[in-house]
N, C-alpha and C. Protein backbone atom coordinates (compact mmCIF):
# COMPACT_ATOMS: atom_id res chain seq x y z
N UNK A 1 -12.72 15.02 -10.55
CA UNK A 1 -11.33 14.82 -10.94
C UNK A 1 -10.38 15.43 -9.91
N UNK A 2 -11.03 16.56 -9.35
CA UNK A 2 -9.47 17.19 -8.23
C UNK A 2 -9.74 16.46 -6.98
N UNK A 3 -11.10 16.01 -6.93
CA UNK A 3 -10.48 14.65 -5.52
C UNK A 3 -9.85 13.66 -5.58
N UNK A 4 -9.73 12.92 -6.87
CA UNK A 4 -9.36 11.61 -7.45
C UNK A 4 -7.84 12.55 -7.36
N UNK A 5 -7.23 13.67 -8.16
CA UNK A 5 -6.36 13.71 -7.45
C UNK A 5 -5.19 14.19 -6.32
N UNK A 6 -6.32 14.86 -5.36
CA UNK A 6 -6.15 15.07 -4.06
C UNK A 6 -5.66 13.38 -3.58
N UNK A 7 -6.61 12.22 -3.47
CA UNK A 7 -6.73 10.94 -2.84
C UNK A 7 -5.07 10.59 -3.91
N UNK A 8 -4.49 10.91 -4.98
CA UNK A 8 -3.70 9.80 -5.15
C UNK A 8 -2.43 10.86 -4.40
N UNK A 9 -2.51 11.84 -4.37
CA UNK A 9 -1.37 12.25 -3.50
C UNK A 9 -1.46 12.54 -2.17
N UNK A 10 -2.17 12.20 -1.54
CA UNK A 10 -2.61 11.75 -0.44
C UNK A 10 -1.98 10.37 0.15
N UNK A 11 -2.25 9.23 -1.34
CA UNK A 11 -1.73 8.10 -1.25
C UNK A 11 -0.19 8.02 -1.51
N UNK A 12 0.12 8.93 -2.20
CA UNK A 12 1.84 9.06 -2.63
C UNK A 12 2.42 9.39 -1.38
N UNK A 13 1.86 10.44 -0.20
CA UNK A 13 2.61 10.71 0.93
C UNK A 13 3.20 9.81 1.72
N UNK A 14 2.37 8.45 1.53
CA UNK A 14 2.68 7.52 2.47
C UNK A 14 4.37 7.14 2.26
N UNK A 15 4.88 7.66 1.13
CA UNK A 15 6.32 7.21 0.78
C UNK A 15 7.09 7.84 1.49
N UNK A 16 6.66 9.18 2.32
CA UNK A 16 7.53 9.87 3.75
C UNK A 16 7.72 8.83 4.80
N UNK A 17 6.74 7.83 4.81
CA UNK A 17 7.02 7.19 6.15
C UNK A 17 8.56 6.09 5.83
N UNK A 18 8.43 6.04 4.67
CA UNK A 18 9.58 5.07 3.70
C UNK A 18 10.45 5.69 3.97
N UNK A 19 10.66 7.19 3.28
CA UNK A 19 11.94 8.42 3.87
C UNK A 19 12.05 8.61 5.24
N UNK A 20 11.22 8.64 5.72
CA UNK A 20 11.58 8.94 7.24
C UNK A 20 12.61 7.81 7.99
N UNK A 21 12.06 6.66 7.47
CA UNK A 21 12.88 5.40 8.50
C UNK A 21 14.50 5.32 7.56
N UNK A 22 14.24 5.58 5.98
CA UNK A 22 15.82 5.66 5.36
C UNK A 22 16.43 6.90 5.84
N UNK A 23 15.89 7.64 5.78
CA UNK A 23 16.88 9.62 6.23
C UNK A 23 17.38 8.93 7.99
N UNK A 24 16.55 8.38 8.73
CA UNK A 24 16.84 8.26 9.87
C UNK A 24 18.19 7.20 10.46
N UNK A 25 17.90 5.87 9.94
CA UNK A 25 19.15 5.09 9.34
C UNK A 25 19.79 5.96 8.62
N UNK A 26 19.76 6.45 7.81
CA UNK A 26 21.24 6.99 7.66
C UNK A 26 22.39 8.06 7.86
N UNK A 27 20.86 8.84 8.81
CA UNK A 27 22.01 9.45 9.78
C UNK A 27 22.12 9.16 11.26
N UNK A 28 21.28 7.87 11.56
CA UNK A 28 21.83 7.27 13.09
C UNK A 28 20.94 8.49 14.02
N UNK A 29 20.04 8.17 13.58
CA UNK A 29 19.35 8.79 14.72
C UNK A 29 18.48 8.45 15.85
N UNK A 30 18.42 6.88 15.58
CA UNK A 30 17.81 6.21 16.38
C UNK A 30 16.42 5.76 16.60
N UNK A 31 16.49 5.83 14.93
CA UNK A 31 15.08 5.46 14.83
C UNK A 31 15.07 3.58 14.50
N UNK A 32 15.57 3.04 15.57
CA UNK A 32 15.62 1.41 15.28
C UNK A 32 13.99 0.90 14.24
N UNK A 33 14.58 -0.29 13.56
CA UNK A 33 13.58 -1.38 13.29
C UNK A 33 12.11 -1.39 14.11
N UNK A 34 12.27 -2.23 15.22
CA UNK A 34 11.43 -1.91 16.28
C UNK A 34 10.84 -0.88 16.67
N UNK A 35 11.29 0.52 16.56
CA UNK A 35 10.94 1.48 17.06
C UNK A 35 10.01 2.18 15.51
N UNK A 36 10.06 1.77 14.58
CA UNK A 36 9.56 2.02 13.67
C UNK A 36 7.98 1.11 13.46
N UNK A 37 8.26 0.07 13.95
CA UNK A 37 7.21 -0.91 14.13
C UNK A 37 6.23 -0.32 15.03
N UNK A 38 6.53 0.20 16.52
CA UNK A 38 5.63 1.03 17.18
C UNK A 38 4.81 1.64 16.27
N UNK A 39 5.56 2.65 15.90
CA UNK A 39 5.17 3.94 15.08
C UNK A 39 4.37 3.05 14.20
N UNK A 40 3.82 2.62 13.46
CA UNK A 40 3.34 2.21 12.26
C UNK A 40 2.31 1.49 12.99
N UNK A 41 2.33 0.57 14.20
CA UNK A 41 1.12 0.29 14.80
C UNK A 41 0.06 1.65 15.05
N UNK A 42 0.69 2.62 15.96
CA UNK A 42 0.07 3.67 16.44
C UNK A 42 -0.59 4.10 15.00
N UNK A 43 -0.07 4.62 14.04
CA UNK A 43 -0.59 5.26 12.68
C UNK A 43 -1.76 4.27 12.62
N UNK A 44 -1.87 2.95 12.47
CA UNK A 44 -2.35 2.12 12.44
C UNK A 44 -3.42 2.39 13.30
N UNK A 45 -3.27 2.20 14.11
CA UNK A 45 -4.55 2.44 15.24
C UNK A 45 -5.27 3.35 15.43
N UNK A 46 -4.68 4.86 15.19
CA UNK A 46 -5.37 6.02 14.71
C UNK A 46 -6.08 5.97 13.80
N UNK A 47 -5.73 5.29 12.77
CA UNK A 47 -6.50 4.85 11.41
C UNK A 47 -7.92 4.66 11.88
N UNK A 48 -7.44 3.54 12.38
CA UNK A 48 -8.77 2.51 13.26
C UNK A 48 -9.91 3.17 14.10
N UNK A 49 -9.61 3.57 14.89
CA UNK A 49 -10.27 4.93 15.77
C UNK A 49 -10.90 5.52 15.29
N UNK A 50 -10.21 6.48 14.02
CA UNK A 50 -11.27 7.37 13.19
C UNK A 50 -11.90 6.83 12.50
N UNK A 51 -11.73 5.43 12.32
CA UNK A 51 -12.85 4.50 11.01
C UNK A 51 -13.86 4.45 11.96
N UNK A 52 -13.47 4.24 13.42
CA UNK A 52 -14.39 3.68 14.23
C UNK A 52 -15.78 4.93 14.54
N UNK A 53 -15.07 6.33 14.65
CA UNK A 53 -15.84 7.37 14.83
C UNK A 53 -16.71 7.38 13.64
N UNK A 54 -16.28 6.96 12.69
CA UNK A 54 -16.61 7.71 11.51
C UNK A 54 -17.90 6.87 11.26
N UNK A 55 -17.61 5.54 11.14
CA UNK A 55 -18.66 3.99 11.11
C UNK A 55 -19.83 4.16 12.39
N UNK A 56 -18.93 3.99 13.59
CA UNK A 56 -20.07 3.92 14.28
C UNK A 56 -20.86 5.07 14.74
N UNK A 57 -20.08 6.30 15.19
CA UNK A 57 -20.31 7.39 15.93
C UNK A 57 -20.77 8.64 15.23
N UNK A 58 -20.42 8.42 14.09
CA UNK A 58 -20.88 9.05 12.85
C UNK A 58 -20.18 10.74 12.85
N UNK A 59 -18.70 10.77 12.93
CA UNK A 59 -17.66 12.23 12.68
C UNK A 59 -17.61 11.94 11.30
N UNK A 60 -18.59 13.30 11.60
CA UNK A 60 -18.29 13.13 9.31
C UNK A 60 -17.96 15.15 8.95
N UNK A 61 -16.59 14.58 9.20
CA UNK A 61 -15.80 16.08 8.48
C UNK A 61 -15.19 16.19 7.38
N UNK A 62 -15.35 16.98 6.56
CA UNK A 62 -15.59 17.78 5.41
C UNK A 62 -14.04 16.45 4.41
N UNK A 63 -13.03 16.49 5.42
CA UNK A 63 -12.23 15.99 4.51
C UNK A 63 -12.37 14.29 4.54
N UNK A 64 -13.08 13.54 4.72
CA UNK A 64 -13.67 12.58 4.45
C UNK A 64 -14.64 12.41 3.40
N UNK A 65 -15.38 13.52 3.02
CA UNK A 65 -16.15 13.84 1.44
C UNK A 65 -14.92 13.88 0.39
N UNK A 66 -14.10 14.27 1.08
CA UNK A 66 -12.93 14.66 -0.57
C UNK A 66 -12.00 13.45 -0.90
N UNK A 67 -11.75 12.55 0.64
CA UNK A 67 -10.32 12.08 0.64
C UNK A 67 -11.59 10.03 0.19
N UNK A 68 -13.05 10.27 0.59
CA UNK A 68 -13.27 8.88 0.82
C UNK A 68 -14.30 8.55 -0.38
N UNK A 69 -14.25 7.45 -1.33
CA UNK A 69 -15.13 7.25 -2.57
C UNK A 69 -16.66 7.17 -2.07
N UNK A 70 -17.54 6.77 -3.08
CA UNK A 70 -19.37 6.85 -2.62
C UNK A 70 -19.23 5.28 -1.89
N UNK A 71 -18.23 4.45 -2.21
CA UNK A 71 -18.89 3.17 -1.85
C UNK A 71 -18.08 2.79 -0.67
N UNK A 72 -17.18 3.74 -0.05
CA UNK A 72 -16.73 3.63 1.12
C UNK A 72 -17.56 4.30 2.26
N UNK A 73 -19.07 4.82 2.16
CA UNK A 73 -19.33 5.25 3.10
C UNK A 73 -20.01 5.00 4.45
N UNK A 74 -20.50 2.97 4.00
CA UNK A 74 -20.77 2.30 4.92
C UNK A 74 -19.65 1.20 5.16
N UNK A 75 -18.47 1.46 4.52
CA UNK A 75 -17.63 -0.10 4.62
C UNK A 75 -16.23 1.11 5.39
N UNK A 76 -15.42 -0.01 5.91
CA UNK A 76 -13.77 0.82 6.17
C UNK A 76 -13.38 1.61 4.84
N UNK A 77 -12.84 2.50 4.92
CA UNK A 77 -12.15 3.56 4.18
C UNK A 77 -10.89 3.23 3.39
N UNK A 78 -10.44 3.57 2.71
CA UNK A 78 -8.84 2.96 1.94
C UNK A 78 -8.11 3.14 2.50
N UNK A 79 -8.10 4.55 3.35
CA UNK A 79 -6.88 4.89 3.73
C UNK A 79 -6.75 4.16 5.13
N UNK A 80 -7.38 3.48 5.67
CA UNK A 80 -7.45 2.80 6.86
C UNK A 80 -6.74 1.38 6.74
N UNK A 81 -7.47 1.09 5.71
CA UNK A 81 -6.80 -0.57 5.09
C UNK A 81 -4.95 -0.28 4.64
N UNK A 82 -4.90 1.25 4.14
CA UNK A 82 -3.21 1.65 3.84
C UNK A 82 -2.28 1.59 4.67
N UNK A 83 -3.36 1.78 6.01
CA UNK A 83 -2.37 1.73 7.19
C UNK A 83 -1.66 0.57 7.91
N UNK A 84 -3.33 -0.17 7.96
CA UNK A 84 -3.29 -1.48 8.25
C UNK A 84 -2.49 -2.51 7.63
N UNK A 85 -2.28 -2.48 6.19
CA UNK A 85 -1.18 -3.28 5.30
C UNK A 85 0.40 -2.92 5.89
N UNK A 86 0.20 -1.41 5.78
CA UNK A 86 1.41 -1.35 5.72
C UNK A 86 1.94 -1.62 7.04
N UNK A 87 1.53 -1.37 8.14
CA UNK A 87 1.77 -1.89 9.40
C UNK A 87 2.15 -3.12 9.46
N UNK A 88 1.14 -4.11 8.54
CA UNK A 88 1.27 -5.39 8.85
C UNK A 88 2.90 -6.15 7.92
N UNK A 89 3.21 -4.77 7.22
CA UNK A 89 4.32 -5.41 6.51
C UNK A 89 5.57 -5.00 7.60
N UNK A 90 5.37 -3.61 8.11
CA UNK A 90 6.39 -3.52 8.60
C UNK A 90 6.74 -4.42 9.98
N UNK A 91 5.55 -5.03 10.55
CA UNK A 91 5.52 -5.87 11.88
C UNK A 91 6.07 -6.98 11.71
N UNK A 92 5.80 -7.70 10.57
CA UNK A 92 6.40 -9.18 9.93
C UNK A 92 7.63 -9.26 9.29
N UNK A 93 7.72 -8.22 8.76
CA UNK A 93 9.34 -8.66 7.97
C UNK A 93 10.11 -7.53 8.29
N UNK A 94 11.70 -7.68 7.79
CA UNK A 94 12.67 -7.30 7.36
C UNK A 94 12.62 -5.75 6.46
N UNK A 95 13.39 -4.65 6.98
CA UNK A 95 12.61 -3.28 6.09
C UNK A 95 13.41 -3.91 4.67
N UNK A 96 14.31 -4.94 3.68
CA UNK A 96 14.63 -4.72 2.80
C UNK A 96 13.14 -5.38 2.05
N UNK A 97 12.05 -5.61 2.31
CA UNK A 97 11.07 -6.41 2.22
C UNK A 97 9.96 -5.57 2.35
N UNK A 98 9.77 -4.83 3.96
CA UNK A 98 8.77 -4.32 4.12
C UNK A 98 9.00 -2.61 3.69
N UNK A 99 10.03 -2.24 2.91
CA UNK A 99 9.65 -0.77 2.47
C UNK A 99 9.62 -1.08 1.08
N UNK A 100 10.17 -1.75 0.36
CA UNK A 100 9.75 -2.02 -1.17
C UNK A 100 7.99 -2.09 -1.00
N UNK A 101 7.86 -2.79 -0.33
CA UNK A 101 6.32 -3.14 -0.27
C UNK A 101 4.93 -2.03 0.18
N UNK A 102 5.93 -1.26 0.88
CA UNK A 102 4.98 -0.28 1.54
C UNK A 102 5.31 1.04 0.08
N UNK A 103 6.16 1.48 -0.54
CA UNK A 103 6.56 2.14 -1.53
C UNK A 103 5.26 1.52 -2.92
N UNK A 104 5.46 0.39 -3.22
CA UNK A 104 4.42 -0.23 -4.39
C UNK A 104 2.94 0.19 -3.66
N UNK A 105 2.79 0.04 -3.10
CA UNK A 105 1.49 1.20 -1.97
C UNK A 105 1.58 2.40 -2.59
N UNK A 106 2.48 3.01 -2.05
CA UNK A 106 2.07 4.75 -1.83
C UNK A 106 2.57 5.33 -3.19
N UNK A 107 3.65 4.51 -4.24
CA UNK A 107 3.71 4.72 -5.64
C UNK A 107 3.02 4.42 -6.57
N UNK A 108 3.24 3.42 -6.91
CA UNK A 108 2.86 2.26 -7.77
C UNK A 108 1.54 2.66 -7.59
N UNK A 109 0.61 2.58 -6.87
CA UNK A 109 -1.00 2.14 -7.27
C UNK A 109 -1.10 3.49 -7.61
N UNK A 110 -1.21 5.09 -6.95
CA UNK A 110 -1.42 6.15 -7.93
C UNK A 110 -0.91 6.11 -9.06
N UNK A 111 0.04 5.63 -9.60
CA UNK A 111 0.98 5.86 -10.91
C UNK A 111 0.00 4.91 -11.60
N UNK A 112 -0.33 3.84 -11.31
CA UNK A 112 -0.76 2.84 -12.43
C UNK A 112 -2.29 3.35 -12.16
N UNK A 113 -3.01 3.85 -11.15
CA UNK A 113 -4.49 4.54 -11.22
C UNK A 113 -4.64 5.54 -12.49
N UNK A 114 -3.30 6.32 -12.70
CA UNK A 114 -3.29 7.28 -13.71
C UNK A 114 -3.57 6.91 -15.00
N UNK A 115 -3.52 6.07 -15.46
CA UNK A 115 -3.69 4.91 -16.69
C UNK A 115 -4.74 3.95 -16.68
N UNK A 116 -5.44 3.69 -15.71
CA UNK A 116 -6.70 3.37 -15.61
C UNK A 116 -7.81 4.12 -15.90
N UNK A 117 -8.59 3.34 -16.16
CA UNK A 117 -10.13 3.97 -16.67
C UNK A 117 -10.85 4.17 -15.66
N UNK A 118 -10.31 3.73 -14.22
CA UNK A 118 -11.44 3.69 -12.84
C UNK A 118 -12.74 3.34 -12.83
N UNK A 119 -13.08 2.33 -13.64
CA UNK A 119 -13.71 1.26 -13.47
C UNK A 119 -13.37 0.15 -12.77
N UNK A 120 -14.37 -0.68 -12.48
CA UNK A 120 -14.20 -1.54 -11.77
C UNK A 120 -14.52 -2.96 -12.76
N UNK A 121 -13.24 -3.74 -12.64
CA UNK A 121 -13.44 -4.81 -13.57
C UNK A 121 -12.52 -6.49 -13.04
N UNK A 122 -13.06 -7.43 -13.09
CA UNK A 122 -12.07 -8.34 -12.48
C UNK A 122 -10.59 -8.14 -12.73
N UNK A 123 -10.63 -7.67 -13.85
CA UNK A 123 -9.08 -8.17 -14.24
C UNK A 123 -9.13 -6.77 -15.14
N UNK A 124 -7.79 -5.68 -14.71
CA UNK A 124 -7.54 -4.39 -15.45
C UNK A 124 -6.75 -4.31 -16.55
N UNK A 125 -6.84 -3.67 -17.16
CA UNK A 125 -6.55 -3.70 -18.65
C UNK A 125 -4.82 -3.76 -18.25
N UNK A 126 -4.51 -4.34 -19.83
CA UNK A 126 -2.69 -4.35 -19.88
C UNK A 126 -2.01 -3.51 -19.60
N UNK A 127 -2.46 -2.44 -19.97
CA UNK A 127 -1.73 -1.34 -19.74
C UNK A 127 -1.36 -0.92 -18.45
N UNK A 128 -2.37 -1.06 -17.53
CA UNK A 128 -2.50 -0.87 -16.01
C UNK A 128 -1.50 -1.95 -15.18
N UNK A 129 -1.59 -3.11 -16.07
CA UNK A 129 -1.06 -3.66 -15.19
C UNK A 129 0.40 -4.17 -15.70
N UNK A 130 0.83 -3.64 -16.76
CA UNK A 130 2.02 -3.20 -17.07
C UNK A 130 2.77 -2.26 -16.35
N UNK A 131 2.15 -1.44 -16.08
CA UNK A 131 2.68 0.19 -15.89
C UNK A 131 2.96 -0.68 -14.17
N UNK A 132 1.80 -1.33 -13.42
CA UNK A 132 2.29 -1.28 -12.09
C UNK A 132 3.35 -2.42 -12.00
N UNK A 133 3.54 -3.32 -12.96
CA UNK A 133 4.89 -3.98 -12.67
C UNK A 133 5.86 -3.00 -12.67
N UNK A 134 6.09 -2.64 -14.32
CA UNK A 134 6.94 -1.87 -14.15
C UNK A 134 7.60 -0.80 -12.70
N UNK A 135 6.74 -0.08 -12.87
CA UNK A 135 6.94 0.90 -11.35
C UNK A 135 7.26 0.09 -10.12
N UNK A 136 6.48 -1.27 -9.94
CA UNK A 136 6.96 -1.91 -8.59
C UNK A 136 8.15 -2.61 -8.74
N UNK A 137 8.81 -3.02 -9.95
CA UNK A 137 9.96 -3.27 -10.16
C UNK A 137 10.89 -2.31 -10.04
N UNK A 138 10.91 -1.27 -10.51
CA UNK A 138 11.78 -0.04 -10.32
C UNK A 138 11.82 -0.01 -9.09
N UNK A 139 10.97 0.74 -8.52
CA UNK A 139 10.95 0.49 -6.77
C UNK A 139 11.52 -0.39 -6.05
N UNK A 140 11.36 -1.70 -6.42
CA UNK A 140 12.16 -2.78 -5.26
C UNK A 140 13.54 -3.02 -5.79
N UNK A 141 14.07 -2.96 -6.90
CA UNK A 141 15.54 -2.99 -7.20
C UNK A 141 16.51 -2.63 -6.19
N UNK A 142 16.23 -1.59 -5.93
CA UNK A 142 17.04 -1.20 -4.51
C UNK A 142 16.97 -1.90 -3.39
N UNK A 143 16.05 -2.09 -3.20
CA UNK A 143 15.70 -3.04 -1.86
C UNK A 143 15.84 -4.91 -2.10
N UNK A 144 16.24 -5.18 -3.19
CA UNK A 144 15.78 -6.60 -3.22
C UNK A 144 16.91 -7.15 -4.59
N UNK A 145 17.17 -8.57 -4.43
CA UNK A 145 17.96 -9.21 -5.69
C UNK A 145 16.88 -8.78 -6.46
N UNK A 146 17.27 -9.15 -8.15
CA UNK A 146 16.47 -8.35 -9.37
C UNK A 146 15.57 -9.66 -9.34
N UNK A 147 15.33 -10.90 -8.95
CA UNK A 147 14.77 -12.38 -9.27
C UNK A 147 13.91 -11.92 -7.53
N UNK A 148 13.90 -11.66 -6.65
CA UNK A 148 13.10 -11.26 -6.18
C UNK A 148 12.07 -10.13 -6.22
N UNK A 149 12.78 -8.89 -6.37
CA UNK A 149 12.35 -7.39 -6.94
C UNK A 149 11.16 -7.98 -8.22
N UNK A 150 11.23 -8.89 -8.78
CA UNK A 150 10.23 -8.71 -10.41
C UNK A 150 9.24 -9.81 -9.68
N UNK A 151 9.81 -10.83 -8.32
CA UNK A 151 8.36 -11.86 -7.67
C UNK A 151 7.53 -10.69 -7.20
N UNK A 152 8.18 -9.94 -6.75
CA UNK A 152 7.13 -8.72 -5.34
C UNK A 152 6.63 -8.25 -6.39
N UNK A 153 7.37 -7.75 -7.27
CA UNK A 153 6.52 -6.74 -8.48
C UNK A 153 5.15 -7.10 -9.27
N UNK A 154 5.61 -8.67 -8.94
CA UNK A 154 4.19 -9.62 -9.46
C UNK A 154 3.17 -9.13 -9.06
N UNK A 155 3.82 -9.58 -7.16
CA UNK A 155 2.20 -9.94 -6.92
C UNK A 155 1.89 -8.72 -6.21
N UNK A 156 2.64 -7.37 -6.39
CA UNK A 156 1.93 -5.90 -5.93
C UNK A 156 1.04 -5.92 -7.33
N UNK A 157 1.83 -6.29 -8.77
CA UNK A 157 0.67 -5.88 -9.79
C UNK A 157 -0.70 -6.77 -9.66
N UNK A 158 -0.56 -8.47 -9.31
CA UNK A 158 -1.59 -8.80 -9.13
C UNK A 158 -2.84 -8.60 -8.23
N UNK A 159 -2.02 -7.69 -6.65
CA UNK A 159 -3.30 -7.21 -6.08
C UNK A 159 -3.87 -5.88 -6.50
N UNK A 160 -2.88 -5.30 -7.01
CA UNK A 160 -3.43 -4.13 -8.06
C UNK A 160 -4.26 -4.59 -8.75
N UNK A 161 -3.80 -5.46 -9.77
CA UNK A 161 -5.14 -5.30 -11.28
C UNK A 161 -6.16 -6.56 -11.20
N UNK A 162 -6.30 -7.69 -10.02
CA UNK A 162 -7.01 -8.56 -10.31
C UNK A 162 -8.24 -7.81 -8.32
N UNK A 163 -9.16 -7.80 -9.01
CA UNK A 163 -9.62 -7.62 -8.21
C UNK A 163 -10.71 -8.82 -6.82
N UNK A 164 -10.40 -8.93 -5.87
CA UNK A 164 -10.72 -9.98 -4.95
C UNK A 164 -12.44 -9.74 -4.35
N UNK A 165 -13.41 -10.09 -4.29
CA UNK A 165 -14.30 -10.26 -3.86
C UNK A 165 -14.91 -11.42 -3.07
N UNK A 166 -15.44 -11.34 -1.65
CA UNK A 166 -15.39 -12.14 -0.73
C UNK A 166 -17.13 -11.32 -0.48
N UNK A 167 -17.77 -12.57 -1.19
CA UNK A 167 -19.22 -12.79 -1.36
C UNK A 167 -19.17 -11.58 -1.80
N UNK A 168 -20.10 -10.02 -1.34
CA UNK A 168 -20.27 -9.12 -1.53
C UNK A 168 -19.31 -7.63 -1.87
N UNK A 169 -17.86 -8.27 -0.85
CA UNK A 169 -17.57 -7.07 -0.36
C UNK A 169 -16.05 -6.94 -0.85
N UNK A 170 -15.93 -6.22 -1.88
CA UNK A 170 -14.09 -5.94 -2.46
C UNK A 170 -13.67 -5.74 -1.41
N UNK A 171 -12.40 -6.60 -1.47
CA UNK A 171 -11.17 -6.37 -0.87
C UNK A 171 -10.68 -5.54 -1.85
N UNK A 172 -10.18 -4.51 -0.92
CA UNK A 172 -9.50 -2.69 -1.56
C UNK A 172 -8.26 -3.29 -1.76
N UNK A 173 -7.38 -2.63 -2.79
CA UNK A 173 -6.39 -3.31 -3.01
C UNK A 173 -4.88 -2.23 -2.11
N UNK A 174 -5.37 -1.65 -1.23
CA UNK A 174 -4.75 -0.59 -0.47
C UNK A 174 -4.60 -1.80 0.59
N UNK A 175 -5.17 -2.56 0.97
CA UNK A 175 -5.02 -3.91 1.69
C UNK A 175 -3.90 -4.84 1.44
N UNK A 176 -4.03 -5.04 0.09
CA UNK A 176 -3.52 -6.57 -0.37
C UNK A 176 -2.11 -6.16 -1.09
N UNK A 177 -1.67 -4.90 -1.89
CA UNK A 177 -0.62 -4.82 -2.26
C UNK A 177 0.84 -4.83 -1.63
N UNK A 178 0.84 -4.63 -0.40
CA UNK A 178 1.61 -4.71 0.49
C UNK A 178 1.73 -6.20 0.60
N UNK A 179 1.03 -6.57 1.40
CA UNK A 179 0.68 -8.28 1.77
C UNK A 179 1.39 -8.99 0.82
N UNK A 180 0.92 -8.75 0.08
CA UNK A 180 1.21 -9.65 -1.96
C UNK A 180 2.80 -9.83 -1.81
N UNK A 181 3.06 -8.43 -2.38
CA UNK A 181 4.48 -8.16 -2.56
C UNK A 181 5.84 -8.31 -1.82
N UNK A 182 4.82 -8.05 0.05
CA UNK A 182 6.15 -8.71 0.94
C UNK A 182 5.75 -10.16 1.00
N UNK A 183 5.12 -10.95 1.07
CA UNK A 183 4.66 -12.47 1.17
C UNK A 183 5.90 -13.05 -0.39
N UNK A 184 5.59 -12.54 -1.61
CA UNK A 184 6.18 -12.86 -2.41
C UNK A 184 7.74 -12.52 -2.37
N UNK A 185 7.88 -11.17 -1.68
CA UNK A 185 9.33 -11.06 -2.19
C UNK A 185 10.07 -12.34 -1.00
N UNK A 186 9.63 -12.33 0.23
CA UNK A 186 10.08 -13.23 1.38
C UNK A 186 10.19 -14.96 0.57
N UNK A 187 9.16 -15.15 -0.25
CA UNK A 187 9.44 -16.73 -0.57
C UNK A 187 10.34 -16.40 -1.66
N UNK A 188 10.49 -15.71 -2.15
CA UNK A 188 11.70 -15.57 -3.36
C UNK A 188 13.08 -15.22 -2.67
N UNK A 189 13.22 -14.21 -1.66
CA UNK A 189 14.17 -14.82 -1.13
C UNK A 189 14.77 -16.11 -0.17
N UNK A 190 13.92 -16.41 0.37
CA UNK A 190 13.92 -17.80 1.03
C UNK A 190 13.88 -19.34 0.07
N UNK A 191 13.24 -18.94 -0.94
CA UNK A 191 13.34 -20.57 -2.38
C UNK A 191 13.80 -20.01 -3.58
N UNK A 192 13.86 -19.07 -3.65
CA UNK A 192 14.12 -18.61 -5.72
C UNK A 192 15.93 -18.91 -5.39
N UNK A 193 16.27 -19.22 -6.45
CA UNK A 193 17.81 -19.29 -6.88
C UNK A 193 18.17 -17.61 -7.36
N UNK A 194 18.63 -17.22 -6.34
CA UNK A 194 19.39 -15.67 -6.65
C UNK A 194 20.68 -15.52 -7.21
């Protein structure tokens, strides 16, 4: 239980990288769009690197027992795929798009993990996947019309609670919630009637 929740505030930190690019916009410090995109590749790629040590080369330090589950120990890690999403949101879109999305990440899935049974099941109970609309709706309000904010909120809850398998191997949903939610909020603002 105190790794499960070490790993969700671990996963909640990622919402500094959210503060960092708003505190910075808003006091003009020059942390451009673009220049934020760097940054989030590099995080990204560090990610990558240490998956790579870790997979192939075999660096196995102490906080990889606490921070990584039993069935991550021959596949990529979560927190690698966290990076990788969120990178990939901030590279493709717009931050009113790609920080709602990266926030339903680093909020939303600990908050709605808390209400889960942590089992593994196609499809997670109501409650779970109540709780992560909710929360990913709260979250994108700010960032998004309310007819977009509740599309993203969808489909962060649907890569949350429906789980994806490709032959053998779950897709982690530290992957797909990002993806989901900016893919959805972008066609809702581009076709939904706002």
């Amino acid at each position: 239980m105190a790794d499960e929740l070490k790993r969700r505030l671990v996963h909640a930190s990622g919402s500094g990288l959210v503060a960092l690019w708003l505190l910075a916009d808003y006091l003009d410090l020059g942390l451009t769009w673009p220049r934020f995109k760097i940054l989030m590749i590099v995080l990204a790629t560090g990610a990558l690197v240490l998956e790579f040590l870790r997979l192939q080369v075999g660096l196995d330090w102490r906080l990889y027992d606490v921070l990584t589950r039993e069935y991550e120990q021959d596949n990529p890690a979560a927190y690698a795929l966290y990076m990788i999403s969120m990178a990939a949101v901030v590279v493709v879109f717009q931050p009113d798009i790609a920080l709602p999305a990266m926030l339903m990440l680093a909020l939303g899935d600990p908050i709605s993990g808390m209400v889960s049974d942590n089992t593994l099941k196609q499809v997670k109970p109501p409650k779970v996947l109540i709780t992560m609309f909710l929360v990913s709706t709260v979250i994108a309000i700010p960032f998004l019309p309310i007819i977009a904010a509740l599309i993203a909120a969808l489909g962060a809850t649907i890569a949350d609670g429906v789980t994806l398998e490709i032959r053998t191997y779950i897709i982690d949903d530290n992957l797909t919630i990002p993806i989901y939610a900016a893919c959805l909020a972008f066609l809702a603002l581009e076709f939904a009637p706002l």
